[in-house]
Protein backbone atom coordinates (compact mmCIF):
# COMPACT_ATOMS: atom_id res chain seq x y z
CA UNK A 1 0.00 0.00 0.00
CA UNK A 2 1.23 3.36 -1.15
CA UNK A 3 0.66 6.22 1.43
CA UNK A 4 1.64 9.13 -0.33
CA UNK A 5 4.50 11.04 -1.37
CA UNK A 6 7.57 11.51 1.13
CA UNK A 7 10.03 13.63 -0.59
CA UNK A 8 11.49 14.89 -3.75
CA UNK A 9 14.74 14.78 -4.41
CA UNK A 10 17.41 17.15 -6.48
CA UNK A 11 21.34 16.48 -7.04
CA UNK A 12 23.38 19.61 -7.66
CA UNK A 13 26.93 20.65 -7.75
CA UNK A 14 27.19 22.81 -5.37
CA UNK A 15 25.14 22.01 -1.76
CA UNK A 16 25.47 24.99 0.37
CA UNK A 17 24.77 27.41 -2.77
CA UNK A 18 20.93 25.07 -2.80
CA UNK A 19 21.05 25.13 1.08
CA UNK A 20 21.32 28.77 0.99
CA UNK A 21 18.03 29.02 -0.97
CA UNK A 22 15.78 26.33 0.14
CA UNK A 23 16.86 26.74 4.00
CA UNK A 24 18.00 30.45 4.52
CA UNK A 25 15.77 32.30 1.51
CA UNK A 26 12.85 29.90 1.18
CA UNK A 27 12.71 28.80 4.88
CA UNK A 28 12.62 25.19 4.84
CA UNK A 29 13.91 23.60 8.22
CA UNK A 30 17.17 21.59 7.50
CA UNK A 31 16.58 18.01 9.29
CA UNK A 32 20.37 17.09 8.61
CA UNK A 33 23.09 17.26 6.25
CA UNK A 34 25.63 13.96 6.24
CA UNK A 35 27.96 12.36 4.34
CA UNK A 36 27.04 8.84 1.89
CA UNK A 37 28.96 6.00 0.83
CA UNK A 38 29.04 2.46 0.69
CA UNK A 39 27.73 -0.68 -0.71
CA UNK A 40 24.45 -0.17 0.24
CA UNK A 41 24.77 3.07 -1.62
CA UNK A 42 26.16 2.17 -4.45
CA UNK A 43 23.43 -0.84 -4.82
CA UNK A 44 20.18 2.23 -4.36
CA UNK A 45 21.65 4.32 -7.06
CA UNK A 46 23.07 1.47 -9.03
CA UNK A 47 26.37 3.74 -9.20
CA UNK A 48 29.50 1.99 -8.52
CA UNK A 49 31.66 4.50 -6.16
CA UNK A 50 28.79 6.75 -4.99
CA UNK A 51 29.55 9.09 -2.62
CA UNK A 52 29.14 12.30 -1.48
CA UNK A 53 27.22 14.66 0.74
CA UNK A 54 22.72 14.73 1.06
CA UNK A 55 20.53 16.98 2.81
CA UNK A 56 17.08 16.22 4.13
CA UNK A 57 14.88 19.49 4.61
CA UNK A 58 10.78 19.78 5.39
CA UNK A 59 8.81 21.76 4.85
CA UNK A 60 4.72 21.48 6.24
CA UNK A 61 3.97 17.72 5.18
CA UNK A 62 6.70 17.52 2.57
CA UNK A 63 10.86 16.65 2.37
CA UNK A 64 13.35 18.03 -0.30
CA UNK A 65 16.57 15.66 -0.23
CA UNK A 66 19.48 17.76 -1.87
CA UNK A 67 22.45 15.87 -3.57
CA UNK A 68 26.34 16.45 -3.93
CA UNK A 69 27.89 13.50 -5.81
CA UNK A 70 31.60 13.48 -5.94
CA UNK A 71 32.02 10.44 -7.24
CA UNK A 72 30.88 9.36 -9.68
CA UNK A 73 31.81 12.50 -11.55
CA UNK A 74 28.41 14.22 -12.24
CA UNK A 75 27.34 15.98 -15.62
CA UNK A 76 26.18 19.27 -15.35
CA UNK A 77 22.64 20.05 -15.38
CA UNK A 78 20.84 22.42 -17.52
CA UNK A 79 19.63 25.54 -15.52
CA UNK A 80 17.80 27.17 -18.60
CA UNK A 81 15.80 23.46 -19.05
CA UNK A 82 12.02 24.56 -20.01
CA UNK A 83 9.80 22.81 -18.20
CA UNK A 84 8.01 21.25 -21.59
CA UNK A 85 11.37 18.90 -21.45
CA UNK A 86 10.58 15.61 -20.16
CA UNK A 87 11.92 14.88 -16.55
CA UNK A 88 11.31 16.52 -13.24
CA UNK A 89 9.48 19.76 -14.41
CA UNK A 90 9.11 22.20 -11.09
CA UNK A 91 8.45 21.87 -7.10
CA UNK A 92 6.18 23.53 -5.90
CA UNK A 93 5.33 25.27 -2.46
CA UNK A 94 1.91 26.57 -0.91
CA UNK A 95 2.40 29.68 0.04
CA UNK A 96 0.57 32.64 2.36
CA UNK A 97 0.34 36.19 0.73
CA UNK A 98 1.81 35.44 -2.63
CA UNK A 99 2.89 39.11 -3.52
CA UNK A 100 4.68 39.63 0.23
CA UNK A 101 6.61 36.89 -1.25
CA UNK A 102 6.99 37.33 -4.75
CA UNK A 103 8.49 41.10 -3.56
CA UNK A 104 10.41 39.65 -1.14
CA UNK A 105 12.55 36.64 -3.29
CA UNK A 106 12.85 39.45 -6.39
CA UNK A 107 14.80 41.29 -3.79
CA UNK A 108 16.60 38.69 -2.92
CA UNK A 109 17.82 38.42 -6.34
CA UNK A 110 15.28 35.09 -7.35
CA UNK A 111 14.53 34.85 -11.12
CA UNK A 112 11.18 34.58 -11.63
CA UNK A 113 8.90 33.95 -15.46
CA UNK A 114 6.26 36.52 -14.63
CA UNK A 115 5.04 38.21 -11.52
CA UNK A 116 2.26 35.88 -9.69
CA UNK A 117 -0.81 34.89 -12.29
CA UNK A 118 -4.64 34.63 -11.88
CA UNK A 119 -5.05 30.76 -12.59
CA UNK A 120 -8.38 28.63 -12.34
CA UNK A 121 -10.66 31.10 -12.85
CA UNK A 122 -9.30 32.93 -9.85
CA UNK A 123 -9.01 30.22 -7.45
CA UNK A 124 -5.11 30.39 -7.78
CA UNK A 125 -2.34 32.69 -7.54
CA UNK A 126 0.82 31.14 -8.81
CA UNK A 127 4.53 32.23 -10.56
CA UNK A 128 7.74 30.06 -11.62
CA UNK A 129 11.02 30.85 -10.42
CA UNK A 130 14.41 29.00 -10.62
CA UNK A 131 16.48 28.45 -7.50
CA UNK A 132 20.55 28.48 -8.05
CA UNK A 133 21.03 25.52 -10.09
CA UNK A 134 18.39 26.28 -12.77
CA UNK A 135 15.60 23.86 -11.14
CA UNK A 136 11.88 25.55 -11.92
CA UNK A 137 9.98 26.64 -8.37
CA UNK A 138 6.31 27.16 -8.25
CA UNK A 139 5.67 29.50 -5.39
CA UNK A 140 1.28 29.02 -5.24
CA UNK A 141 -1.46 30.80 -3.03
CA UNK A 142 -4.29 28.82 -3.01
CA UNK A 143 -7.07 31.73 -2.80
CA UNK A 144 -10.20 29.50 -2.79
CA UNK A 145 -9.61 26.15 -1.29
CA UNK A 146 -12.95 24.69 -2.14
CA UNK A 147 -12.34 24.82 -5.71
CA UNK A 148 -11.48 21.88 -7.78
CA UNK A 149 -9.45 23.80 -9.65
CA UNK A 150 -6.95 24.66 -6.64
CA UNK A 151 -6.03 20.79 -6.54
CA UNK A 152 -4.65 20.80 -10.14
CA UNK A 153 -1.57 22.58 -10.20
């Protein structure tokens, strides 16, 4: 029996840069940050030599785990990747007061698309922006949580 989702995950080059968004700009409370290696390892990721350093934060009801391979040797990732690109398209988080925060993270220096969008017939303030490495970040104000519509994105 499946019980939900846990966490989603995110390798990068560079773990304190990604730690300095998600936990210091963002907010998300850092449960730890440890070193990896081993067999067991190396059978999970099916990747002979794995090591390197993970993060696990949380936020509300859901984890981030944050990556740092150094070994094997990693290929760098594609920070201008549109989200029509099959993979792991954004993450998103639920947010209070959408346009505190949008004016808040643009002073901080966080790309976004577009200022926050009317979505769902109004049920659903929402903007993209990308943290450090590239990876797209919903930030989402739910402003009518009866709708339908306000599950869908």
């Amino acid at each position: 029996m499946i019980r939900g989702i846990h966490h989603t995950s995110i390798s990068t080059g560079n773990l304190e840069r990604l730690l300095g968004f998600y936990r210091d700009l963002v907010g998300i409370d850092v449960l730890f940050v440890a070193d990896f290696s081993g067999e067991e390892i190396e059978n999970v990721t099916a990747l002979p030599g794995a090591k390197g350093k993970v993060a696990m934060l949380r936020a509300a009801n859901a984890h981030i785990e944050l990556f740092e391979y150094a070994a094997p040797t990693p290929r760098a990732g594609d920070g201008e990747r549109p989200v029509c690109d099959h993979g792991l398209t954004h993450l998103c988080f639920d947010v209070v007061d959408l346009p505190a925060e949008y004016a808040r993270l643009s002073a901080a220096g966080v790309p976004f698309h577009c200022p926050p969008q009317l979505l769902g017939r109004g049920t659903v303030l929402t903007t993209y922006a990308r943290d450090p490495d590239g990876n797209v970040v919903e930030f989402q104000e739910i402003l009518n949580p009866k709708s339908r519509m306000a599950m869908t994105f």
